[in-house]
C-alpha atoms as a PDB file:
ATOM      1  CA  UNK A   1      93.543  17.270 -37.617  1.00  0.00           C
ATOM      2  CA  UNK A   2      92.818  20.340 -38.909  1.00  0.00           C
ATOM      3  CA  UNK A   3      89.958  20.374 -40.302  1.00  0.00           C
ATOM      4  CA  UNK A   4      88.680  18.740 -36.414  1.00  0.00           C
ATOM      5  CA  UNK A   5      90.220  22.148 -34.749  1.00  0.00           C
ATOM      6  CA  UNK A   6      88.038  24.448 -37.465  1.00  0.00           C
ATOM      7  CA  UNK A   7      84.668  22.345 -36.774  1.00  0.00           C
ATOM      8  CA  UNK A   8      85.467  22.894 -33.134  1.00  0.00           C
ATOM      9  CA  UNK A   9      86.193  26.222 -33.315  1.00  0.00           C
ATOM     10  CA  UNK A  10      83.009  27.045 -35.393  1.00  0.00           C
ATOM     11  CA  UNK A  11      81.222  24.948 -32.577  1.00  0.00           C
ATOM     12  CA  UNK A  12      82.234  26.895 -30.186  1.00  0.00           C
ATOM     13  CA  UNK A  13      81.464  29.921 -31.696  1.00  0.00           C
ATOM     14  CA  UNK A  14      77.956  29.222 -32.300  1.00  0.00           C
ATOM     15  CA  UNK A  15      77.852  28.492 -28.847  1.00  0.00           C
ATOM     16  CA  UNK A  16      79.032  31.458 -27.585  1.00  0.00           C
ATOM     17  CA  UNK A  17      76.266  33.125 -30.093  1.00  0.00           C
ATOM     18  CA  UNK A  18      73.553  31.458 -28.843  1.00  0.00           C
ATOM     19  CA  UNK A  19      74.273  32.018 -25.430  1.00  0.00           C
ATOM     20  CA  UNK A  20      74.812  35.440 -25.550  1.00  0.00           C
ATOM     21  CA  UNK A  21      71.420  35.819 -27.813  1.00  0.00           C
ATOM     22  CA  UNK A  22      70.018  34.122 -24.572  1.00  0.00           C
ATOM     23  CA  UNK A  23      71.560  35.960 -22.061  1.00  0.00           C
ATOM     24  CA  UNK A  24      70.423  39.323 -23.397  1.00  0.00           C
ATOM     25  CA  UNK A  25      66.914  38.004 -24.485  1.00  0.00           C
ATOM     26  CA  UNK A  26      66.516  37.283 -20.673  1.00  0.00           C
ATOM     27  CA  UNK A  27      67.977  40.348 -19.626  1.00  0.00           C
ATOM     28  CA  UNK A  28      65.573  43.002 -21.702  1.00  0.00           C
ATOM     29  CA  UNK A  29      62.266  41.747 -20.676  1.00  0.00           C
ATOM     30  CA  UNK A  30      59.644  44.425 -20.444  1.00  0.00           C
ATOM     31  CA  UNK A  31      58.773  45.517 -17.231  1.00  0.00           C
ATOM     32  CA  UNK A  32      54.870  44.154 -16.788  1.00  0.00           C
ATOM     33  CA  UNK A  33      52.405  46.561 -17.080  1.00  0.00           C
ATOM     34  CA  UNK A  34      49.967  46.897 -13.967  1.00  0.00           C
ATOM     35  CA  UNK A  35      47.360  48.865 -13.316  1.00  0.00           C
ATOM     36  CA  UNK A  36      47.276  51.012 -10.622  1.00  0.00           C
ATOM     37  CA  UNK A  37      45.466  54.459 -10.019  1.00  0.00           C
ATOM     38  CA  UNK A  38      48.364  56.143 -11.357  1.00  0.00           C
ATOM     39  CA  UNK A  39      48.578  55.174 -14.815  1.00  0.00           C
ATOM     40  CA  UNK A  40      44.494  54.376 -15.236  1.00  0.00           C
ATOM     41  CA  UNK A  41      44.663  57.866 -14.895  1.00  0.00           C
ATOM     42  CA  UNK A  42      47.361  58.760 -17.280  1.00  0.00           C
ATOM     43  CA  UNK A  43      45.626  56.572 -19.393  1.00  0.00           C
ATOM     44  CA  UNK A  44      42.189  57.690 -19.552  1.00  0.00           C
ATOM     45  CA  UNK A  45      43.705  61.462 -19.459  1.00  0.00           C
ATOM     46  CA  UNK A  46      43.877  61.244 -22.929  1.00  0.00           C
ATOM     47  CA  UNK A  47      40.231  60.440 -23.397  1.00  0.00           C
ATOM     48  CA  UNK A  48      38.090  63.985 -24.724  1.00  0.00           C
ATOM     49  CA  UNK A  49      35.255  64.131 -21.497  1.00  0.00           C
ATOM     50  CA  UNK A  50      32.884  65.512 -24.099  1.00  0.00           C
ATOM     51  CA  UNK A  51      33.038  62.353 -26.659  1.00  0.00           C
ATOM     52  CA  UNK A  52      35.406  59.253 -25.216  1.00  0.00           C
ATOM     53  CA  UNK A  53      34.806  57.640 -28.629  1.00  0.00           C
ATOM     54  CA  UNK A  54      36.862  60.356 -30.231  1.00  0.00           C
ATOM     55  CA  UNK A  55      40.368  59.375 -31.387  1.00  0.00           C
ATOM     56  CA  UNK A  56      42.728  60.767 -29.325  1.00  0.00           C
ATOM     57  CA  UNK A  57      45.488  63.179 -30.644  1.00  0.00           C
ATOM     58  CA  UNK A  58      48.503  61.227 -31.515  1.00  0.00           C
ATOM     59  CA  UNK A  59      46.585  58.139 -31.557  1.00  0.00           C
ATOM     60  CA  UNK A  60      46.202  55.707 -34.521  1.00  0.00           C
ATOM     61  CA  UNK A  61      42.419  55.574 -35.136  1.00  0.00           C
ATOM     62  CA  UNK A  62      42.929  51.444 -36.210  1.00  0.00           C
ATOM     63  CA  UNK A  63      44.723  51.237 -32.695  1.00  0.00           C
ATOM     64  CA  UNK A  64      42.280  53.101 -30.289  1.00  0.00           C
ATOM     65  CA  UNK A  65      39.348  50.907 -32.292  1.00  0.00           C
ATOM     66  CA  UNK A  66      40.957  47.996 -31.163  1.00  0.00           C
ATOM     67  CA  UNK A  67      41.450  49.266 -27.413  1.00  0.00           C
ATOM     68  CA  UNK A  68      37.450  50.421 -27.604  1.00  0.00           C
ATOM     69  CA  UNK A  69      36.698  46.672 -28.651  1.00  0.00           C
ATOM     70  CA  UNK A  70      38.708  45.296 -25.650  1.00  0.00           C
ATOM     71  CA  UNK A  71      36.132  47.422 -23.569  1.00  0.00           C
ATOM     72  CA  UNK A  72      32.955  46.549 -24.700  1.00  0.00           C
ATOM     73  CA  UNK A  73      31.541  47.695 -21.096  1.00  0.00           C
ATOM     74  CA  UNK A  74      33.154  51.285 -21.342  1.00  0.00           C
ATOM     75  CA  UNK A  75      32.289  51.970 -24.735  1.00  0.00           C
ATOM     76  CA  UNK A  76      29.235  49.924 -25.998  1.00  0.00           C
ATOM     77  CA  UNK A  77      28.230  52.837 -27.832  1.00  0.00           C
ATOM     78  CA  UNK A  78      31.369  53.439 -29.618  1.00  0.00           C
ATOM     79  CA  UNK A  79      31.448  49.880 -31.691  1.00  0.00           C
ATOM     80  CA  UNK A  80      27.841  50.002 -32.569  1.00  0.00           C
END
């Protein structure tokens, strides 16, 4: 008998963990990024007007590499 009321309390704890992991996964979803005017041009603020294949300042040169390769339109002459 008692060894049914410890499984069923450690049931019932794990439970209450999982739906609590579930309830907050659900609850601190990112906000989706869109792109509007606004933050294209927050965005490409940060780009030098003299040489947009510079790294930015504060930027990881690995990282802005990868953003140049996802736009091979803007900055074909960048990843030759």
């Amino acid at each position: 008998m008692a060894d049914e009321k410890i499984l069923i309390a450690i049931f019932a704890g794990a439970l209450a963990i999982g739906a609590m992991v579930l309830f907050f996964s659900l609850a601190s979803q990112p906000d989706k990024l869109e792109n509007t005017p606004s933050n294209y041009a927050q965005l490409t603020s940060k780009e030098n007007p003299d040489d947009i294949c510079a790294v930015p300042a504060g930027t990881d040169p690995e990282e802005w590499k990868q953003h140049l390769g996802h736009h091979p339109d803007k900055y074909a002459q960048c990843l030759e």
